[in-house]
Structure formats: C-alpha cells, structure tokens
PDB file of N, CA and C in Angstrom:
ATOM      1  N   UNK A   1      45.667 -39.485  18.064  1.00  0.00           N
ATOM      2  CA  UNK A   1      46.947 -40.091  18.358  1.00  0.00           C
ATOM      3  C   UNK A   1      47.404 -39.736  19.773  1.00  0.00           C
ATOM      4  N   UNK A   2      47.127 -38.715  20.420  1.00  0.00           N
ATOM      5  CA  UNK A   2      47.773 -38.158  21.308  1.00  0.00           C
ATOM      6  C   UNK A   2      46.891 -38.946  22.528  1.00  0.00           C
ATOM      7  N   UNK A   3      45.410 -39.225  22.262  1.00  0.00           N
ATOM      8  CA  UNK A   3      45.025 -40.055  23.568  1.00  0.00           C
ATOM      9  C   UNK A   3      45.230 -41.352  23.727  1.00  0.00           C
ATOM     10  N   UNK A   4      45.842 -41.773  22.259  1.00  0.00           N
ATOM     11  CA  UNK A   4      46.255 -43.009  22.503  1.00  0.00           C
ATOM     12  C   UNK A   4      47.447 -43.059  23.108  1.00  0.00           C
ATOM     13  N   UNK A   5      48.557 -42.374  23.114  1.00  0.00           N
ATOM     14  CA  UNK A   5      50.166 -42.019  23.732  1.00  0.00           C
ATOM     15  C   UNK A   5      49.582 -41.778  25.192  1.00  0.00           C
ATOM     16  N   UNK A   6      48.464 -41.344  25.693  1.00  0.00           N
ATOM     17  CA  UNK A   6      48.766 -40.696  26.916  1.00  0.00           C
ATOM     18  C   UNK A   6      47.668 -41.835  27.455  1.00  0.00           C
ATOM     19  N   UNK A   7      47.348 -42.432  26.795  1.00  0.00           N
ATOM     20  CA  UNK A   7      46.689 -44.222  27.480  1.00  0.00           C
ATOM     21  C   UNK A   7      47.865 -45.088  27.510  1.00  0.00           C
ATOM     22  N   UNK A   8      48.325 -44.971  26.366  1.00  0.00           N
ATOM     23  CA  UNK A   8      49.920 -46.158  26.651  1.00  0.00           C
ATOM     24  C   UNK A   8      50.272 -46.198  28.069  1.00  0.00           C
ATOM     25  N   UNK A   9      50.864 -44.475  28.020  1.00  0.00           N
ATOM     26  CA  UNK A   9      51.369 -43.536  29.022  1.00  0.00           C
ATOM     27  C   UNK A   9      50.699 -44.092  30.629  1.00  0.00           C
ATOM     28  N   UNK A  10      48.943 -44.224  30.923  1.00  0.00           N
ATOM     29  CA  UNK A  10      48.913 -44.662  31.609  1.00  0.00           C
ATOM     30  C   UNK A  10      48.990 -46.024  32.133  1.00  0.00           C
ATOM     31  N   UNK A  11      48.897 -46.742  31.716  1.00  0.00           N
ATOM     32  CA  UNK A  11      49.605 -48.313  31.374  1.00  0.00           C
ATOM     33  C   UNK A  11      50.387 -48.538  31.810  1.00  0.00           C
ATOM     34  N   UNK A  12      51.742 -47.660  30.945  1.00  0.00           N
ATOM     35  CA  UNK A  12      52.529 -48.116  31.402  1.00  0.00           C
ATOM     36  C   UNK A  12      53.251 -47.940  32.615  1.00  0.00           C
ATOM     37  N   UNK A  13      53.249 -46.577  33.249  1.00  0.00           N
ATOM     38  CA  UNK A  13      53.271 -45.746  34.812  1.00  0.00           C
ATOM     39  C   UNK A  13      53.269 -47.064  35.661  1.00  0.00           C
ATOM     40  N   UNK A  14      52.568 -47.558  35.607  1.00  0.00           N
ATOM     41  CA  UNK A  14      52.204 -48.150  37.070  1.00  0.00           C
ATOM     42  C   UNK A  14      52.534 -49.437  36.865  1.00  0.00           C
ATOM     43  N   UNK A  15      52.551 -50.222  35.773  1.00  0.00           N
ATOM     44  CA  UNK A  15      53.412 -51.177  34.898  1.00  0.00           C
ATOM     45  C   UNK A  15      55.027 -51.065  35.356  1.00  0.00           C
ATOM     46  N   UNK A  16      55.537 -49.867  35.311  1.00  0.00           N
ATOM     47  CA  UNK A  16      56.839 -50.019  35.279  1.00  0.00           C
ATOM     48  C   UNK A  16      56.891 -49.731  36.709  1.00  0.00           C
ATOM     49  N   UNK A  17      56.141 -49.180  37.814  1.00  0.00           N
ATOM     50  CA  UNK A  17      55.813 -48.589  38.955  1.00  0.00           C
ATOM     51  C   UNK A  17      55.929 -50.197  39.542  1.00  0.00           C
ATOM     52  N   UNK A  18      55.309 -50.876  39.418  1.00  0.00           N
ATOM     53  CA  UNK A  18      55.060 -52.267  40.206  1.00  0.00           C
ATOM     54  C   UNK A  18      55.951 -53.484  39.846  1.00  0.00           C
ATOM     55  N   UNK A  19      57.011 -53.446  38.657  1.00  0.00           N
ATOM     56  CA  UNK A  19      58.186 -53.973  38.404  1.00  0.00           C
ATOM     57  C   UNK A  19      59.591 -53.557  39.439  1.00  0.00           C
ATOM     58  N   UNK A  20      59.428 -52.065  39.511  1.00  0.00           N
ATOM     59  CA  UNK A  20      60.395 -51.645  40.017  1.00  0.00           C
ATOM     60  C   UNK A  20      60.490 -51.716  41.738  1.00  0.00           C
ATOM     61  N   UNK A  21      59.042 -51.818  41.839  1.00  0.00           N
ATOM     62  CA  UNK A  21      59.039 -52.307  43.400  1.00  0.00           C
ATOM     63  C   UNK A  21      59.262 -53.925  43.580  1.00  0.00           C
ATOM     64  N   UNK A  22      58.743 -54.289  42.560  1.00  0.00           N
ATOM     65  CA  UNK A  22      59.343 -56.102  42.562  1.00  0.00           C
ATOM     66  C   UNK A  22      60.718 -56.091  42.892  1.00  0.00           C
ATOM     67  N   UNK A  23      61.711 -55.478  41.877  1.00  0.00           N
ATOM     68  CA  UNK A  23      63.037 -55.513  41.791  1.00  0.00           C
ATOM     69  C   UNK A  23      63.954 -54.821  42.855  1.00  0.00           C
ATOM     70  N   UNK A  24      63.306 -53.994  43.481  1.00  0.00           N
ATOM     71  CA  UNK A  24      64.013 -53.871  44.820  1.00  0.00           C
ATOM     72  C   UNK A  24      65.039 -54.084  46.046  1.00  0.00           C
ATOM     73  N   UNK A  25      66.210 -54.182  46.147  1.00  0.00           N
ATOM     74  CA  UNK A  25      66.588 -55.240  47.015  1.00  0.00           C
ATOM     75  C   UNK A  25      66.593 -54.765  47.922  1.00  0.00           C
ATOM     76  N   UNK A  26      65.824 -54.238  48.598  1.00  0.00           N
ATOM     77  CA  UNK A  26      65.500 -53.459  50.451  1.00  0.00           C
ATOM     78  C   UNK A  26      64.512 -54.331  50.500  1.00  0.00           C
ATOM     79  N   UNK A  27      63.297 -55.154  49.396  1.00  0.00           N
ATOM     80  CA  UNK A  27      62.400 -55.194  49.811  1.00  0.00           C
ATOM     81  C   UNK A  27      62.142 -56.802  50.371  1.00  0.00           C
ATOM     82  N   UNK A  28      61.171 -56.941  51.724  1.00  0.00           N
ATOM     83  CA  UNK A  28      60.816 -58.154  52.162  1.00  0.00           C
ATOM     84  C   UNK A  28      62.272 -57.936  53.827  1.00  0.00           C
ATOM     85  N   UNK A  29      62.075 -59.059  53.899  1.00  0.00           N
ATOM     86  CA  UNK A  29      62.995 -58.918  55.351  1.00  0.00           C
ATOM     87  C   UNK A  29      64.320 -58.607  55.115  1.00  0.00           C
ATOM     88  N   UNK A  30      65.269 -58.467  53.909  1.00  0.00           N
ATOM     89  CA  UNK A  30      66.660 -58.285  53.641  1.00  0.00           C
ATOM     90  C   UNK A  30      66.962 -56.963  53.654  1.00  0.00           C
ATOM     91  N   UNK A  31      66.247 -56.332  54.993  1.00  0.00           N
ATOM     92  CA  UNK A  31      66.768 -54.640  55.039  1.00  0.00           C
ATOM     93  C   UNK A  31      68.227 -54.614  56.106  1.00  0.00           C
ATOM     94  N   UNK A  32      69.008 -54.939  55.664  1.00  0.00           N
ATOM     95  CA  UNK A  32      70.525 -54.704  56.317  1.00  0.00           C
ATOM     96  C   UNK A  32      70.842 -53.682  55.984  1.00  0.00           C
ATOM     97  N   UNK A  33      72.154 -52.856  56.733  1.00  0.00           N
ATOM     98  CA  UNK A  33      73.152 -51.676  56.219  1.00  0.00           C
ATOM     99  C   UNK A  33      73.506 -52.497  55.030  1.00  0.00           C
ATOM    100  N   UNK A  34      73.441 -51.470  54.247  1.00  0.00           N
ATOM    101  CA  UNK A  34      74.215 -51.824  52.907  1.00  0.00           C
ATOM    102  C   UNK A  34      73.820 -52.344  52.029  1.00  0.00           C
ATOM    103  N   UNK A  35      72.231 -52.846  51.577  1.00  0.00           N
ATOM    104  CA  UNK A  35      72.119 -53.925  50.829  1.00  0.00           C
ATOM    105  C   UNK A  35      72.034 -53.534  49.363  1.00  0.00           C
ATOM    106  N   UNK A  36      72.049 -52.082  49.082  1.00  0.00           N
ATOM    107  CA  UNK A  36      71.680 -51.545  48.022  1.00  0.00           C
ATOM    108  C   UNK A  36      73.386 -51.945  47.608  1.00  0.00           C
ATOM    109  N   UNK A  37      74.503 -51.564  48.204  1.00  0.00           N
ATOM    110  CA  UNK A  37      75.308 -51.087  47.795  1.00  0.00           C
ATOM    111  C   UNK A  37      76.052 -53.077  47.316  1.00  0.00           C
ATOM    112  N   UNK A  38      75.016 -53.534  47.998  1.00  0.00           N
ATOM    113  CA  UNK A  38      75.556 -55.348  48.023  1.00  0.00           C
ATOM    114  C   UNK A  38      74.841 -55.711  46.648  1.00  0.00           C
ATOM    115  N   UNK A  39      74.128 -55.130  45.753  1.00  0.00           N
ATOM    116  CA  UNK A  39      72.991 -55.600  44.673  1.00  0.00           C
ATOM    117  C   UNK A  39      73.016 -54.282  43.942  1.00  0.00           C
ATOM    118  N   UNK A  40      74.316 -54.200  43.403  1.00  0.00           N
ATOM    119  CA  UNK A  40      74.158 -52.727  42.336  1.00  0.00           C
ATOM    120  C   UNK A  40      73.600 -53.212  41.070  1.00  0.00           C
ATOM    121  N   UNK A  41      72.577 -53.931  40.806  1.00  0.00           N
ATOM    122  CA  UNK A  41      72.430 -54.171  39.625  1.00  0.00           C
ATOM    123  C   UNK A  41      71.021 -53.840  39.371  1.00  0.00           C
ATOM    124  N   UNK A  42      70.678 -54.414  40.451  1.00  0.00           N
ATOM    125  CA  UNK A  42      69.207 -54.552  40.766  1.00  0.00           C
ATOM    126  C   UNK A  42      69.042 -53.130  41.419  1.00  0.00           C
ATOM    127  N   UNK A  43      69.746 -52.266  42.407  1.00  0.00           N
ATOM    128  CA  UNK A  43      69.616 -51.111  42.562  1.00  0.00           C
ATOM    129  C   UNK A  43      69.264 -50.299  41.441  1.00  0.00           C
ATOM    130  N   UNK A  44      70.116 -50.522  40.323  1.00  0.00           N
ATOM    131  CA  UNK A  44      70.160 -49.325  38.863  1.00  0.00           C
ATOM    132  C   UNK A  44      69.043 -49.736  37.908  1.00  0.00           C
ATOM    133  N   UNK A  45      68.443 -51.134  38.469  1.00  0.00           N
ATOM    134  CA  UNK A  45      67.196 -51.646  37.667  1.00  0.00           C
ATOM    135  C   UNK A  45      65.891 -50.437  38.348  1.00  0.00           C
ATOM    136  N   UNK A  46      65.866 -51.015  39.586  1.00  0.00           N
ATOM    137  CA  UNK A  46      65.123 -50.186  40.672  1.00  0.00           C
ATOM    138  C   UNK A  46      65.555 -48.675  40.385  1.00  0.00           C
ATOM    139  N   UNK A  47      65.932 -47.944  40.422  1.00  0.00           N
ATOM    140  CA  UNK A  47      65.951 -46.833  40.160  1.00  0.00           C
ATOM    141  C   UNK A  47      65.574 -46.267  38.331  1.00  0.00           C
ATOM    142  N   UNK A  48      66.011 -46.952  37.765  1.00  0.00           N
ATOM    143  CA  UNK A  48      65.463 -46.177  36.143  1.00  0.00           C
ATOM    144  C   UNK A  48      64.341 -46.584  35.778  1.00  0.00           C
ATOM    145  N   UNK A  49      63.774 -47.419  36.113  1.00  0.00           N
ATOM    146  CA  UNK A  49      61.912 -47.829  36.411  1.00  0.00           C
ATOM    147  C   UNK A  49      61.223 -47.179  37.245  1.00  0.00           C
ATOM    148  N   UNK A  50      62.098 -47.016  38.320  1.00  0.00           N
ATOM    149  CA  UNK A  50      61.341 -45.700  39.204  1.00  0.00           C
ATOM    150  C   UNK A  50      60.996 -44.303  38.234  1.00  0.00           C
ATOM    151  N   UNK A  51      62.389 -44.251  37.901  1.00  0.00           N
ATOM    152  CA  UNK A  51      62.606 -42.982  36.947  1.00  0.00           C
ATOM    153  C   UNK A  51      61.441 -42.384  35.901  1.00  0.00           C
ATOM    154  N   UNK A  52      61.197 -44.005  34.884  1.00  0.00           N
ATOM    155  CA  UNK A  52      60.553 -43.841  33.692  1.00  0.00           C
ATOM    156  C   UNK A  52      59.144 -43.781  34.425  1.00  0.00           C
ATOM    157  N   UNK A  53      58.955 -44.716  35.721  1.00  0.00           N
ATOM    158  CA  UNK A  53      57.104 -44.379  36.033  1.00  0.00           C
ATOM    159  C   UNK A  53      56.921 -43.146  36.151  1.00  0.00           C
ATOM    160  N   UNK A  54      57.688 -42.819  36.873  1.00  0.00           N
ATOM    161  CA  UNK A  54      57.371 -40.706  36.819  1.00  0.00           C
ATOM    162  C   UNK A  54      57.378 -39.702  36.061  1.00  0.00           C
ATOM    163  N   UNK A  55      58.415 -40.413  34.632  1.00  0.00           N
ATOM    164  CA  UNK A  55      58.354 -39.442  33.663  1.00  0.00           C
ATOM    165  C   UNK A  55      56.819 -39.933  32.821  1.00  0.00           C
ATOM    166  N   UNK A  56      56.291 -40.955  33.045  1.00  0.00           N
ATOM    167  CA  UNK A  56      55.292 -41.600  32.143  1.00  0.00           C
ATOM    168  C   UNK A  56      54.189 -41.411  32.622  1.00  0.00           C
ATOM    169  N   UNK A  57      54.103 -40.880  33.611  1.00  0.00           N
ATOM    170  CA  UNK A  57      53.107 -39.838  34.757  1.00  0.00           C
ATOM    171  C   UNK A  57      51.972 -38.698  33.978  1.00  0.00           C
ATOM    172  N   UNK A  58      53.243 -38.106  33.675  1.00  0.00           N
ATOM    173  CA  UNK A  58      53.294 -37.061  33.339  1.00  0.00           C
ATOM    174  C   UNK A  58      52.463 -36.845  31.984  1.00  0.00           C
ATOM    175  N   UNK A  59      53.183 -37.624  30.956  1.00  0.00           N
ATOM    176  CA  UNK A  59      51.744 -37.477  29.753  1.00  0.00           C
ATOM    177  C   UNK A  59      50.486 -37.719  29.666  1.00  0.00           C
ATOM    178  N   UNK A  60      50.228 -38.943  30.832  1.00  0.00           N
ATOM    179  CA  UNK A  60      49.429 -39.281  30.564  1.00  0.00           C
ATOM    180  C   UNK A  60      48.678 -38.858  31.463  1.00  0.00           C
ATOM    181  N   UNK A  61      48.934 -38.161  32.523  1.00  0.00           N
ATOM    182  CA  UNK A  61      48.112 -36.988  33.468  1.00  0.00           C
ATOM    183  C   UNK A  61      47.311 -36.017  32.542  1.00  0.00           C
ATOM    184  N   UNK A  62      48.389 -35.189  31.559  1.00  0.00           N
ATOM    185  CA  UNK A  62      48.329 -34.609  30.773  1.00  0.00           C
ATOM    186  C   UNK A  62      46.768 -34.743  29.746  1.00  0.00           C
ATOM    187  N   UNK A  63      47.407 -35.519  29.472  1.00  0.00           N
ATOM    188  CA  UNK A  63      46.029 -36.607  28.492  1.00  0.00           C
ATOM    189  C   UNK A  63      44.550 -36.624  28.803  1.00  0.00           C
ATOM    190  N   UNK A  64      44.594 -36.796  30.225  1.00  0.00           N
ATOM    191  CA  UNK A  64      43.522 -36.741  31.293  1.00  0.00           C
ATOM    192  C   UNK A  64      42.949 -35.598  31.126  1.00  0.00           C
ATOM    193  N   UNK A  65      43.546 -34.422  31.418  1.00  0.00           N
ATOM    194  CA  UNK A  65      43.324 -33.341  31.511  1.00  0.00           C
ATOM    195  C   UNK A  65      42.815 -32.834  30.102  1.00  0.00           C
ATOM    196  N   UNK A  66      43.072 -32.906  29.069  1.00  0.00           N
ATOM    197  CA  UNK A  66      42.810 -32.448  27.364  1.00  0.00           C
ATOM    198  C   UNK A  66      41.305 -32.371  27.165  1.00  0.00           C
ATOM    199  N   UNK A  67      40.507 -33.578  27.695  1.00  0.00           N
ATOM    200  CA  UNK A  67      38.995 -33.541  27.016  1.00  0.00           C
ATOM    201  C   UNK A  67      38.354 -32.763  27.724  1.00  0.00           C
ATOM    202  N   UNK A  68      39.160 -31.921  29.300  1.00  0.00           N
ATOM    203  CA  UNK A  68      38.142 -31.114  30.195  1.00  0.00           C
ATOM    204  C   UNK A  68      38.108 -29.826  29.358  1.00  0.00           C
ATOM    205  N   UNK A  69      37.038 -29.531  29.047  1.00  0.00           N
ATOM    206  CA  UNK A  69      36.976 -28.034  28.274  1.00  0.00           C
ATOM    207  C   UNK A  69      36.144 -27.192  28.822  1.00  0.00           C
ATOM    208  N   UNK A  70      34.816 -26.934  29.241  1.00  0.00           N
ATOM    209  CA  UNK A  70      34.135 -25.975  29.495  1.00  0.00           C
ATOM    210  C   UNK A  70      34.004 -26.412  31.192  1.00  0.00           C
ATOM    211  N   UNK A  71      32.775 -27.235  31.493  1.00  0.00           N
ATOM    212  CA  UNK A  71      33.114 -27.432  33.246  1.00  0.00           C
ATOM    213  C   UNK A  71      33.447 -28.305  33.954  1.00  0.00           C
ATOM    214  N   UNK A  72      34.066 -27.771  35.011  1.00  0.00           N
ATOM    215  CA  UNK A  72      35.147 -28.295  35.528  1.00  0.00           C
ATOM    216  C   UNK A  72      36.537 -28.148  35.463  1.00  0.00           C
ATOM    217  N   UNK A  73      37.133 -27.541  34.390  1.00  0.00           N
ATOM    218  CA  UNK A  73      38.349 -26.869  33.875  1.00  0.00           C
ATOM    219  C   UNK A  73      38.656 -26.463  34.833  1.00  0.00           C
ATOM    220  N   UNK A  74      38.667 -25.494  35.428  1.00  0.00           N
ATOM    221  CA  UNK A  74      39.428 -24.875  36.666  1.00  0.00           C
ATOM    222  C   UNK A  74      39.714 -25.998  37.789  1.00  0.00           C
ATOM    223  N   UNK A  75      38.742 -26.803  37.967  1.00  0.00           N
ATOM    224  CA  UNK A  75      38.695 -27.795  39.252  1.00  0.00           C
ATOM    225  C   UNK A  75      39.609 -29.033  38.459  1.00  0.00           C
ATOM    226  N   UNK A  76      39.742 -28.968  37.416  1.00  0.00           N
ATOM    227  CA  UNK A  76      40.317 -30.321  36.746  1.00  0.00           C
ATOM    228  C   UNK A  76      42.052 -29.730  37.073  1.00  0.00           C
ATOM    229  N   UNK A  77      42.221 -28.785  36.767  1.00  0.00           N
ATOM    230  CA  UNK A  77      43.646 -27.921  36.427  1.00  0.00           C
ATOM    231  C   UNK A  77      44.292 -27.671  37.846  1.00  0.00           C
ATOM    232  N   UNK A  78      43.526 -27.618  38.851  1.00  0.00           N
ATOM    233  CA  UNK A  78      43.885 -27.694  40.201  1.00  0.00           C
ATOM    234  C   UNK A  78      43.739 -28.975  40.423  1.00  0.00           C
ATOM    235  N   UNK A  79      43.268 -29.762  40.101  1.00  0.00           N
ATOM    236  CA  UNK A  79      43.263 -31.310  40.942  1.00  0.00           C
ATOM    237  C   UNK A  79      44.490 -32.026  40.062  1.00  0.00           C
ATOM    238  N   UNK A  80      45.513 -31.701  38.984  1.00  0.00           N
ATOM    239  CA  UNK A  80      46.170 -31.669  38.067  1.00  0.00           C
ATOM    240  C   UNK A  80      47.683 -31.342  38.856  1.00  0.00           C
ATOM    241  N   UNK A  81      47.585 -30.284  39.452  1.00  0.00           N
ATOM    242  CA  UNK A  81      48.840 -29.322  39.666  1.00  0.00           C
ATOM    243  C   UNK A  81      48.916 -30.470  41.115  1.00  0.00           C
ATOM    244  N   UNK A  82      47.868 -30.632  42.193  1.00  0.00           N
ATOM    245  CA  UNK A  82      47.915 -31.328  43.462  1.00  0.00           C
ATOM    246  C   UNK A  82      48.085 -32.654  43.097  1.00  0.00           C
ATOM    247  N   UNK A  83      47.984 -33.428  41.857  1.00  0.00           N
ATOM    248  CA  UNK A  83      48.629 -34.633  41.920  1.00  0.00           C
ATOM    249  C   UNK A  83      50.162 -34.879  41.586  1.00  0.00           C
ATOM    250  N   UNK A  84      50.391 -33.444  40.917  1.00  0.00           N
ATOM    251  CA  UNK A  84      51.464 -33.666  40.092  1.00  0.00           C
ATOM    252  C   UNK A  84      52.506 -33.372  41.244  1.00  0.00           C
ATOM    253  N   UNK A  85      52.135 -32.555  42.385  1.00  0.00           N
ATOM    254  CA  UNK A  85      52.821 -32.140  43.347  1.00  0.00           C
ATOM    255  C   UNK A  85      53.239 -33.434  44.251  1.00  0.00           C
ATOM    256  N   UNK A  86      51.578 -34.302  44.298  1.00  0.00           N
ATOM    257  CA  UNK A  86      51.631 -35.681  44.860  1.00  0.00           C
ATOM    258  C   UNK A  86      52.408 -36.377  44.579  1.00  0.00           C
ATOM    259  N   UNK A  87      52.293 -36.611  43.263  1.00  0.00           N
ATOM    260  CA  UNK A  87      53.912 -37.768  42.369  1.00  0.00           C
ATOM    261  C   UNK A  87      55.021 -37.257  42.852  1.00  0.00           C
ATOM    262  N   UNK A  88      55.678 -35.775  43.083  1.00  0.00           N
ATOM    263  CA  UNK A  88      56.464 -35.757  43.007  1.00  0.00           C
ATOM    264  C   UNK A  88      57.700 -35.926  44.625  1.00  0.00           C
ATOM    265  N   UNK A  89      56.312 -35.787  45.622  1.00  0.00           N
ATOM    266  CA  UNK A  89      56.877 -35.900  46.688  1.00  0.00           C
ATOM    267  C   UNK A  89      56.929 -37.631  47.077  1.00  0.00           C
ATOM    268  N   UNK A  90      55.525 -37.946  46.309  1.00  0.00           N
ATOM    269  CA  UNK A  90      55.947 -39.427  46.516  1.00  0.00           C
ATOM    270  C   UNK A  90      57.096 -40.327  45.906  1.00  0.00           C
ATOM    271  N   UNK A  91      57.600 -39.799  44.953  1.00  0.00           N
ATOM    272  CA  UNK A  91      58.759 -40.210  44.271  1.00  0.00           C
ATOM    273  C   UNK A  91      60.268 -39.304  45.294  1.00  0.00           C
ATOM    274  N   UNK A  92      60.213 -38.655  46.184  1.00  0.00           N
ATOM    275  CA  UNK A  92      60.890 -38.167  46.651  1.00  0.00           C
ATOM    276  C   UNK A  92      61.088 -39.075  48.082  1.00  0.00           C
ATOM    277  N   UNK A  93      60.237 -39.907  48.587  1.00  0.00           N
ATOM    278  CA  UNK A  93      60.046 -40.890  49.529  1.00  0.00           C
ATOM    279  C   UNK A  93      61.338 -42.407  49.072  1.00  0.00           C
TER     280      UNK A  93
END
C-alpha cells in the first residue's frame, strides 16, 4: 500500500507542479507592478498548488528511498537529504 501512496505521490507532485505554473498570473508578458495583487484569485490558486507539489514531494521521495536496503543505502540517503534540500530552495525561488 505504501508504494502505491508514494507513486500517487509522485504523479501527482509535478501534476499539481505544472497546473500551478499554468495558473500563474506573472506568467507570459503580463509582468507589471502589481499583477499578483490585480488577480487574487488566481494568486491563492498559484500558491496552494505550489504548496501541495512540495508537500507531495515528500512521500513520494520517501517511497523512493524504502526498497534501497543493503547497497547503496548510504549513497541513496545522501542523494535523498540533497534533493530534499533542492526542493526546498527551489520552492523558496
């Protein structure tokens, strides 16, 4: 059950990742002062899709990581911690 949640999981990440960049209103040539604050709807769309791709990251990173057991474990668990560090600065962009 749990690799099926953390397959959903990856699915859906980048699913909700590539909606939320659709929905955007900075995006394409309409970058004026202000435009977020001109499209609060679509801003609060864009932001809690942002939100959920990153929390949905996370399990299914997780998931990834479960079947490594004997080698590679150490190299899996560090390449784990450096993506998770990755998501998080890229979500900080």
């Amino acid at each position: 059950m749990w690799r099926k949640a953390a397959a959903v999981c990856l699915v859906t990440a980048p699913v909700a990742l590539a909606v939320a960049t659709g929905v955007d209103p900075a995006l394409g040539e309409n970058q004026e002062y202000g435009v977020y604050r001109q499209h609060p709807d679509a801003t609060q769309w864009h932001s809690l899709l942002l939100h959920w791709a990153w929390v949905l990251f996370v399990p299914g990173l997780l998931g990834l990581l479960a079947p490594v057991r004997k080698r590679g474990a150490v190299l899996a668990r560090v390449a784990w911690v450096a993506v998770v560090v990755g998501l998080v600065s890229f979500s900080a962009l």
